[in-house]
PDB file of N, CA and C in Angstrom:
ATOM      1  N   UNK A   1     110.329  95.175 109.243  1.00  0.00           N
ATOM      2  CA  UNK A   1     108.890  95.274 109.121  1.00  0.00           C
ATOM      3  C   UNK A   1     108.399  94.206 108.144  1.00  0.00           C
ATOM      4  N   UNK A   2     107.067  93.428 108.327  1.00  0.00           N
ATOM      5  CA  UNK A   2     106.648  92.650 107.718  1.00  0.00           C
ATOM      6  C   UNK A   2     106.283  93.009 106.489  1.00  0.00           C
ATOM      7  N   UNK A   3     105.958  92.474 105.591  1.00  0.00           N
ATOM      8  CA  UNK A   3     104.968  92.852 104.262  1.00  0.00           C
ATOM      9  C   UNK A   3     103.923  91.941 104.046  1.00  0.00           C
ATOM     10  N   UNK A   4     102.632  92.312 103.828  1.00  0.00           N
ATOM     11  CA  UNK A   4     101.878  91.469 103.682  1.00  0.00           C
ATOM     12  C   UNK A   4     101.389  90.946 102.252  1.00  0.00           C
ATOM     13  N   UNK A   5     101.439  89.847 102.163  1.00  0.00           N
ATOM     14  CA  UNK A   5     101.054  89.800 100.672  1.00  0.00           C
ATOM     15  C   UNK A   5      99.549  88.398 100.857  1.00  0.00           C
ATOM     16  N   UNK A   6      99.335  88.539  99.961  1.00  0.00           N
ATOM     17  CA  UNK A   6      97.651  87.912  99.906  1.00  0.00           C
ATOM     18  C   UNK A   6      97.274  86.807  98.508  1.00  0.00           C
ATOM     19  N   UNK A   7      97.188  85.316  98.780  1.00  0.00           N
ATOM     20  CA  UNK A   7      96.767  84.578  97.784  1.00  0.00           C
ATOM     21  C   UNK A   7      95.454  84.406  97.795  1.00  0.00           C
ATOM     22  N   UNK A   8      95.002  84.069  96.353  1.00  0.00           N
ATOM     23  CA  UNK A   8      93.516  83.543  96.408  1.00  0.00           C
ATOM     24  C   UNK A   8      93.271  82.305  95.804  1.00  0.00           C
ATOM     25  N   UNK A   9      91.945  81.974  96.243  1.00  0.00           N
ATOM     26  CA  UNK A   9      92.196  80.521  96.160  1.00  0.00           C
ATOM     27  C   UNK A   9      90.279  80.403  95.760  1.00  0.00           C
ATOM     28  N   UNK A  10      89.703  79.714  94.924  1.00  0.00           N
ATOM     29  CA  UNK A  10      88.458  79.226  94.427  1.00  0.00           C
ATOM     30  C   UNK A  10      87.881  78.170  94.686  1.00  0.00           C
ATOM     31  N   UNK A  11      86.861  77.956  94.547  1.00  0.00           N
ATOM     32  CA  UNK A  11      86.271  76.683  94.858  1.00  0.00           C
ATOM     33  C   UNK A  11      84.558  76.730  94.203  1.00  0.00           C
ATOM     34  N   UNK A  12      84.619  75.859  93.997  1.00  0.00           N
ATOM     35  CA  UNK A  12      83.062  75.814  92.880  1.00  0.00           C
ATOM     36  C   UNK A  12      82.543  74.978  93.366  1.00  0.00           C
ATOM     37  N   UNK A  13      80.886  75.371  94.293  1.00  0.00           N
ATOM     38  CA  UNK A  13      80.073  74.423  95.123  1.00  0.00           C
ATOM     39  C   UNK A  13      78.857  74.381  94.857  1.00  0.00           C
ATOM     40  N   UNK A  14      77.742  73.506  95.041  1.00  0.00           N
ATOM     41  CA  UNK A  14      76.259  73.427  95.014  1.00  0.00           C
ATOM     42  C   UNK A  14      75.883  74.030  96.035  1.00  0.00           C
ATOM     43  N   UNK A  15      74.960  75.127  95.727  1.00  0.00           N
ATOM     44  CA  UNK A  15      74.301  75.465  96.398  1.00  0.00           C
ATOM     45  C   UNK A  15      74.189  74.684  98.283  1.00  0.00           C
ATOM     46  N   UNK A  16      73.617  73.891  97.951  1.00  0.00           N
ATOM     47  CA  UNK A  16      73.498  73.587  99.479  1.00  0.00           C
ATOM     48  C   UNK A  16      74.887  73.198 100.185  1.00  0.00           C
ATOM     49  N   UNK A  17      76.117  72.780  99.123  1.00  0.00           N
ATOM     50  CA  UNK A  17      77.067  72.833 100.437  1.00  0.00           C
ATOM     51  C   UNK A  17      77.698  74.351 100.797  1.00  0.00           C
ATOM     52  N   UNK A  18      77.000  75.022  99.866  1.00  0.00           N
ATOM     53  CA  UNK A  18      78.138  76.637  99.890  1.00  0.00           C
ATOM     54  C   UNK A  18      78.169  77.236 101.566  1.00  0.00           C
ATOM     55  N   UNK A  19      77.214  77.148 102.592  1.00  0.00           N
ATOM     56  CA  UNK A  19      77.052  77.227 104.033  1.00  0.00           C
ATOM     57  C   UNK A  19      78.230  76.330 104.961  1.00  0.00           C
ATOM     58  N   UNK A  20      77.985  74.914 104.784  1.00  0.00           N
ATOM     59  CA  UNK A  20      79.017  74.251 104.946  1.00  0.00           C
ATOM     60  C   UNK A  20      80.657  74.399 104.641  1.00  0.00           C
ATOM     61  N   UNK A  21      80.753  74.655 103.149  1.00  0.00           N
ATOM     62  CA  UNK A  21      82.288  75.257 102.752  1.00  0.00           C
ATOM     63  C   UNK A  21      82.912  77.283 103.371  1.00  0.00           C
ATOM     64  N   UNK A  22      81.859  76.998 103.678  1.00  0.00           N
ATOM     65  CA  UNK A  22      81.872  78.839 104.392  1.00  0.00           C
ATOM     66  C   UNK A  22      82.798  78.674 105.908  1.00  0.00           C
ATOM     67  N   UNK A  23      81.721  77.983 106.437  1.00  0.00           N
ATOM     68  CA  UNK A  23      81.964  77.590 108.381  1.00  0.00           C
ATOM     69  C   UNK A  23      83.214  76.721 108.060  1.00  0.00           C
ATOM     70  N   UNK A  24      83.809  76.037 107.754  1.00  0.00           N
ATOM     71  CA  UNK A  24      85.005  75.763 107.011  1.00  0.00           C
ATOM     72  C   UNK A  24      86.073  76.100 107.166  1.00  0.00           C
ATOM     73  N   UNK A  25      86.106  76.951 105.845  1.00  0.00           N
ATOM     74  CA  UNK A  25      86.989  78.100 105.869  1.00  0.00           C
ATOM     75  C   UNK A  25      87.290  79.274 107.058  1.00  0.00           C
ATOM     76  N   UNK A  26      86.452  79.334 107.467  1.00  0.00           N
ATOM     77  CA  UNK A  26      86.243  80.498 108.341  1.00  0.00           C
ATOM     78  C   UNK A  26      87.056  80.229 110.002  1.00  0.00           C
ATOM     79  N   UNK A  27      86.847  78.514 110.233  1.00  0.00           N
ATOM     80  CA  UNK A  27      87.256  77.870 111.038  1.00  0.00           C
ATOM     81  C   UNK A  27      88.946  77.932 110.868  1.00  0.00           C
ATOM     82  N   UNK A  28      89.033  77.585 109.533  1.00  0.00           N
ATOM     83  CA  UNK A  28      90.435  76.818 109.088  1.00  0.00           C
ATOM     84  C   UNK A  28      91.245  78.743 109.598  1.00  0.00           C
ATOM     85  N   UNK A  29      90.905  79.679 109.628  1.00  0.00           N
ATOM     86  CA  UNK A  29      91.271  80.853 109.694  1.00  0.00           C
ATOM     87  C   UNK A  29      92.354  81.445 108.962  1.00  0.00           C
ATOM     88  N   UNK A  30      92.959  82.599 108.852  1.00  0.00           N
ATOM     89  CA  UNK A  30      93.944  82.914 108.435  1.00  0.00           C
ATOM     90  C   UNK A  30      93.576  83.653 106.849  1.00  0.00           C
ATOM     91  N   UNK A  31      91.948  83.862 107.302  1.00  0.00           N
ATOM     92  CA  UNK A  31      91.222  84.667 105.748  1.00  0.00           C
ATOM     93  C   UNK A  31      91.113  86.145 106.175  1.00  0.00           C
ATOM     94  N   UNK A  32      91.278  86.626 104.782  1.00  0.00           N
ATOM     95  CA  UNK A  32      91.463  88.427 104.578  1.00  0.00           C
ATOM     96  C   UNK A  32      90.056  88.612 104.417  1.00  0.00           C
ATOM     97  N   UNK A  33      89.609  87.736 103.483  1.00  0.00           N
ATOM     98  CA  UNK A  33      88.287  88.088 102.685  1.00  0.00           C
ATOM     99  C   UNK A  33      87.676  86.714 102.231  1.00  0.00           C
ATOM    100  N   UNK A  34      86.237  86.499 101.913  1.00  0.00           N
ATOM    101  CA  UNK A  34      85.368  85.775 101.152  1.00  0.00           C
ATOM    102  C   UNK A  34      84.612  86.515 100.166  1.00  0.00           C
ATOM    103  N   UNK A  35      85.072  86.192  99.178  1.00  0.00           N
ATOM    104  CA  UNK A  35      83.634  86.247  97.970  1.00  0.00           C
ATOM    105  C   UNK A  35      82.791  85.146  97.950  1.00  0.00           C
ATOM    106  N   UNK A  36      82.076  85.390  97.727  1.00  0.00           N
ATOM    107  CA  UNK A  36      80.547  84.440  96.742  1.00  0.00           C
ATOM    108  C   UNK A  36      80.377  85.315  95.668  1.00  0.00           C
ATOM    109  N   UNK A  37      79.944  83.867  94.684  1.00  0.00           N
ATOM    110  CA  UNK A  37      79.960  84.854  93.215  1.00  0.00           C
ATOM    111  C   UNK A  37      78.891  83.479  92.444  1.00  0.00           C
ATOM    112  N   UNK A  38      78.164  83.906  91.836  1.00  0.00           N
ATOM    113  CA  UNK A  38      77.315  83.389  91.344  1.00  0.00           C
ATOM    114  C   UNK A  38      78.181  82.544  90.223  1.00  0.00           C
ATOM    115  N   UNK A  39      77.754  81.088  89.732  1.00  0.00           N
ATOM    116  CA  UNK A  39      78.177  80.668  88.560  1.00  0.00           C
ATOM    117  C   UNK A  39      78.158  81.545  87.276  1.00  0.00           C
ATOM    118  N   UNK A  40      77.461  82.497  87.144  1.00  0.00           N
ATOM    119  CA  UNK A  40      78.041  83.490  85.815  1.00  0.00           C
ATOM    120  C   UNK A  40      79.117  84.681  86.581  1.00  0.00           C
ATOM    121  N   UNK A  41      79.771  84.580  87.424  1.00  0.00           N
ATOM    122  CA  UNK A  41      80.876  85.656  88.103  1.00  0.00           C
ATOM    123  C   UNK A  41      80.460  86.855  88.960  1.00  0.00           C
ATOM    124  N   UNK A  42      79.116  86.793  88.820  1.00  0.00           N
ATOM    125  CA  UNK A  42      78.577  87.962  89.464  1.00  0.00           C
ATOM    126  C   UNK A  42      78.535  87.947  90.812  1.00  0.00           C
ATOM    127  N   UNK A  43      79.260  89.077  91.552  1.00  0.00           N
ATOM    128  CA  UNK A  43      79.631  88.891  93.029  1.00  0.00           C
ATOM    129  C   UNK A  43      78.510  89.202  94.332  1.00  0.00           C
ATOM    130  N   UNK A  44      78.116  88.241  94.485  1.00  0.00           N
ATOM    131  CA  UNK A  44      76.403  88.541  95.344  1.00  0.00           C
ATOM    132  C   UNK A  44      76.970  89.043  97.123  1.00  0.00           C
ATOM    133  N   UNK A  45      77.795  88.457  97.398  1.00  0.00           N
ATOM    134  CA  UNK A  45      78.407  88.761  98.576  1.00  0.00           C
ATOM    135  C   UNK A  45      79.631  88.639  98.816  1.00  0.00           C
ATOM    136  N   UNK A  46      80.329  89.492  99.799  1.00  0.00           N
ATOM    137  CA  UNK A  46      81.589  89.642  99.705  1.00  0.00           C
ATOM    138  C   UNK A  46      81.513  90.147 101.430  1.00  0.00           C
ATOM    139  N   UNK A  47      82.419  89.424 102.394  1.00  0.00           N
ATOM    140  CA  UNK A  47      82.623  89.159 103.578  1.00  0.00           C
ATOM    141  C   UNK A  47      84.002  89.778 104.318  1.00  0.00           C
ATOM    142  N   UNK A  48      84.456  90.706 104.698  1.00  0.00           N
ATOM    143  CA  UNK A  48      85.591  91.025 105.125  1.00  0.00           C
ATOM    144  C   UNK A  48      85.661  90.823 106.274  1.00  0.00           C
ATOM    145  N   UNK A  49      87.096  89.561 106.667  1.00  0.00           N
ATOM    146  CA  UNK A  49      87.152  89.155 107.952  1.00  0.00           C
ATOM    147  C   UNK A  49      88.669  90.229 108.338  1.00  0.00           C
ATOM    148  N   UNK A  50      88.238  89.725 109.733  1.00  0.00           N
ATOM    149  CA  UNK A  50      89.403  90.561 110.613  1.00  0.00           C
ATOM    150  C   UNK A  50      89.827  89.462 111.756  1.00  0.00           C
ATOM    151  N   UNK A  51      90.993  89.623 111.966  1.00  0.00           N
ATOM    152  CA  UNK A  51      91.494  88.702 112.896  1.00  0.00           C
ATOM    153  C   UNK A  51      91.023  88.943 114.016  1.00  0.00           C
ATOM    154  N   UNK A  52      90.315  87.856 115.151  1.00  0.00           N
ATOM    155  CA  UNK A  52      89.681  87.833 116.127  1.00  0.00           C
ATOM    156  C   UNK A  52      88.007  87.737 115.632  1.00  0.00           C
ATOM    157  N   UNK A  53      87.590  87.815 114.213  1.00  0.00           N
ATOM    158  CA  UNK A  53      86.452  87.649 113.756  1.00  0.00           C
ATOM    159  C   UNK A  53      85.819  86.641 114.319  1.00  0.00           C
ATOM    160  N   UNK A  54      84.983  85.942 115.250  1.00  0.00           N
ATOM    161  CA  UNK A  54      84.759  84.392 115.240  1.00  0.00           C
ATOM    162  C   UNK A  54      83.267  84.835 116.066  1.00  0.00           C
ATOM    163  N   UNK A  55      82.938  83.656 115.872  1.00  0.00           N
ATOM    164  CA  UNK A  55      81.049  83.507 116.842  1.00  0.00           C
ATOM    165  C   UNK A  55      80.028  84.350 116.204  1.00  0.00           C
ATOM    166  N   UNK A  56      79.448  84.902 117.360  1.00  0.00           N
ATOM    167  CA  UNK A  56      78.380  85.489 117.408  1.00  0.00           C
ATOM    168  C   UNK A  56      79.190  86.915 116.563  1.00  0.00           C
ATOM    169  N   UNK A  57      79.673  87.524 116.144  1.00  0.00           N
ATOM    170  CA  UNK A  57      80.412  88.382 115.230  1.00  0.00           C
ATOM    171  C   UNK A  57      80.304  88.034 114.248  1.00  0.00           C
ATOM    172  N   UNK A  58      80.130  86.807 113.585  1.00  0.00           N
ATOM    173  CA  UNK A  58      80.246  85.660 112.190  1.00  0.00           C
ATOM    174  C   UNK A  58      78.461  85.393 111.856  1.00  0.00           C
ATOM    175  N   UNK A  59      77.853  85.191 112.759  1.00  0.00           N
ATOM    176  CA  UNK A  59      76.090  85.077 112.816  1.00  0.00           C
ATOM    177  C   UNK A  59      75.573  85.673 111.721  1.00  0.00           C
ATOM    178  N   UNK A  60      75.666  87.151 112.162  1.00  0.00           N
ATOM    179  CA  UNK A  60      74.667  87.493 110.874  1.00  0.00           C
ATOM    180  C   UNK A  60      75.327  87.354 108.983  1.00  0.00           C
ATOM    181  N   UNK A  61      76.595  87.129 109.037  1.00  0.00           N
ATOM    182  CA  UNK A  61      76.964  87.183 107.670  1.00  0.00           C
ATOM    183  C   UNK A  61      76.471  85.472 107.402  1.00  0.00           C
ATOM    184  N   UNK A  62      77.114  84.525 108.456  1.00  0.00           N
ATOM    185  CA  UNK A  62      76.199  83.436 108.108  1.00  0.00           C
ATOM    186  C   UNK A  62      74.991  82.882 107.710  1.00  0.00           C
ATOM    187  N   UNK A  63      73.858  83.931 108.535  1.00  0.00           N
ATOM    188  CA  UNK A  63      72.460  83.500 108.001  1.00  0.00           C
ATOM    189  C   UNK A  63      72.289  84.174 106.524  1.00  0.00           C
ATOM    190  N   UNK A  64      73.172  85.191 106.115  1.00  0.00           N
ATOM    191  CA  UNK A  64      73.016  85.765 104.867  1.00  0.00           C
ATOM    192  C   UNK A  64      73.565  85.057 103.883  1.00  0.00           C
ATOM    193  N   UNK A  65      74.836  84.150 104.101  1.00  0.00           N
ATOM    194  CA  UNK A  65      75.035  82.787 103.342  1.00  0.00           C
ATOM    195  C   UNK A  65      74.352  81.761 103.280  1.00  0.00           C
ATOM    196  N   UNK A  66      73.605  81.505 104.134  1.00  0.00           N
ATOM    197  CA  UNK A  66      72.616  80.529 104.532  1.00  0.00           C
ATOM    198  C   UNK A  66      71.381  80.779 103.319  1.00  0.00           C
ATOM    199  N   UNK A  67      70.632  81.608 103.595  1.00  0.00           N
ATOM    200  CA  UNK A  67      69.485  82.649 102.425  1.00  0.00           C
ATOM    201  C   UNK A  67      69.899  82.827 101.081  1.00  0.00           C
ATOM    202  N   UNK A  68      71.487  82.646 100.842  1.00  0.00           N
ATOM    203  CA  UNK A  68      72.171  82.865  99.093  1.00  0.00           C
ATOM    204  C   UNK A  68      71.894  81.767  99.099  1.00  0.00           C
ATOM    205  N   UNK A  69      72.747  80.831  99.537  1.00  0.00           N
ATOM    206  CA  UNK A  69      72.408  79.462  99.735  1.00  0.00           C
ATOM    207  C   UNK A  69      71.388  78.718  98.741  1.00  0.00           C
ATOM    208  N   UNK A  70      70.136  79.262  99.157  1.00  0.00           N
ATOM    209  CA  UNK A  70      69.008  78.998  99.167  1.00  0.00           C
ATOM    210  C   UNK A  70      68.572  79.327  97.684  1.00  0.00           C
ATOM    211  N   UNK A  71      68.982  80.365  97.188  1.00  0.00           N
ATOM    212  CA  UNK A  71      68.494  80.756  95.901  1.00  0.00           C
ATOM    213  C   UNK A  71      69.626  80.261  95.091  1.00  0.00           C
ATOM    214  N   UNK A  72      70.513  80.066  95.225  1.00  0.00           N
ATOM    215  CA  UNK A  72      71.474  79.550  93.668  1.00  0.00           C
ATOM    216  C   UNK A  72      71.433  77.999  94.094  1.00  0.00           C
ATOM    217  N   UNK A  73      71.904  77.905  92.824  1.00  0.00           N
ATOM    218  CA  UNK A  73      72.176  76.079  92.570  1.00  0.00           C
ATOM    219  C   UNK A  73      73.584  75.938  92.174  1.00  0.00           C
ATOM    220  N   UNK A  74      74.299  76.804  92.113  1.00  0.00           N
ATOM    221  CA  UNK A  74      75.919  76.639  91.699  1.00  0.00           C
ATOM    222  C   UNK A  74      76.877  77.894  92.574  1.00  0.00           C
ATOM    223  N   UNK A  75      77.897  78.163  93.167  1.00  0.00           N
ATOM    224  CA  UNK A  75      78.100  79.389  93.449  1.00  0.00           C
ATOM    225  C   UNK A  75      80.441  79.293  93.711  1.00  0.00           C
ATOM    226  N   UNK A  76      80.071  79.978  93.276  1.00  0.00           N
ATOM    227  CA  UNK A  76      82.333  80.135  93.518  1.00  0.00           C
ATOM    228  C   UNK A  76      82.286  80.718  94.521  1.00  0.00           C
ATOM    229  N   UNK A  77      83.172  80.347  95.406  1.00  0.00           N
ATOM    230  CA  UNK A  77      84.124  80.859  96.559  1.00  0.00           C
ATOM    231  C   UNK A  77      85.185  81.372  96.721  1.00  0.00           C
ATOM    232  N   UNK A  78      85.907  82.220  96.494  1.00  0.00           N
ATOM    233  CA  UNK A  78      86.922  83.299  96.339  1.00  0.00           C
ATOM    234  C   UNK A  78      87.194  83.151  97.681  1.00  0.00           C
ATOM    235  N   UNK A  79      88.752  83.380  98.164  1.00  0.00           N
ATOM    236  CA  UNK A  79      89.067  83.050  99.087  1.00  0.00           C
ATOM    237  C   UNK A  79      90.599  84.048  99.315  1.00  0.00           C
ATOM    238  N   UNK A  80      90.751  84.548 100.203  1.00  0.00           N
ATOM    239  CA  UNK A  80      91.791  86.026  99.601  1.00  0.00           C
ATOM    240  C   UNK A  80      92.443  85.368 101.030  1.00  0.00           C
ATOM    241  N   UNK A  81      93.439  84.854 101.000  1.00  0.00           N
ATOM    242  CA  UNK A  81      94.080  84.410 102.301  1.00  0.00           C
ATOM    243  C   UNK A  81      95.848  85.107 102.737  1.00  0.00           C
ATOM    244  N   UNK A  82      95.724  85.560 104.179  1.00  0.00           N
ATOM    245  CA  UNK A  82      96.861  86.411 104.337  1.00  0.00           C
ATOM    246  C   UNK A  82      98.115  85.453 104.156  1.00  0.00           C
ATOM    247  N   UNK A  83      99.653  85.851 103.692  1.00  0.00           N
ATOM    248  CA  UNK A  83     100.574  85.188 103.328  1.00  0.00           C
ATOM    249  C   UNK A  83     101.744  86.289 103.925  1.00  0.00           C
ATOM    250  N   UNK A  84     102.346  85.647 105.567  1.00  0.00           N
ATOM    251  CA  UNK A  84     103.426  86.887 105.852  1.00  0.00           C
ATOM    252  C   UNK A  84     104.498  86.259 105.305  1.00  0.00           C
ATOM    253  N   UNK A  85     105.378  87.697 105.030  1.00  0.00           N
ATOM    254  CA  UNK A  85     106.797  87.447 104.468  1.00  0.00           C
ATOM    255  C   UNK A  85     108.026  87.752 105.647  1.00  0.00           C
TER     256      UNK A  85
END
């Protein structure tokens, strides 16, 4: 039986690319989870993917990254990526 174990990984973006570094990641696949977290750590959104997650399933969390987006000027990306053993 497998075990799953899980790395994370950060990234610190401007505001306007944080949409761009999202569709990204999301593409690159093989994610458990996304945070967004404001430059003082505070976690504004938090995204739980599932394998087979993709498209029109991905839409509405996108336009809600899109709208954070919009209001910060700095934001971290938390990135919780699956690792089989």
């Amino acid at each position: 039986m497998s075990e799953q174990k899980f790395r994370t990984e950060e990234f610190r973006v401007d505001g306007e690319e944080l949409l761009a570094k999202i569709k990204k990641l999301v593409h690159e696949g093989n994610i458990r989870r996304i945070i967004i977290k404001t430059k003082e750590g505070k976690t504004v959104l938090e995204i739980p993917m599932t394998f087979g997650v993709v498209g029109a399933l991905i839409a509405p969390q996108l336009a809600a990254v899109g709208a954070i987006a919009a209001l910060l000027t700095e934001a971290t990306v938390v990135v919780e990526k699956n690792e089989m053993l």
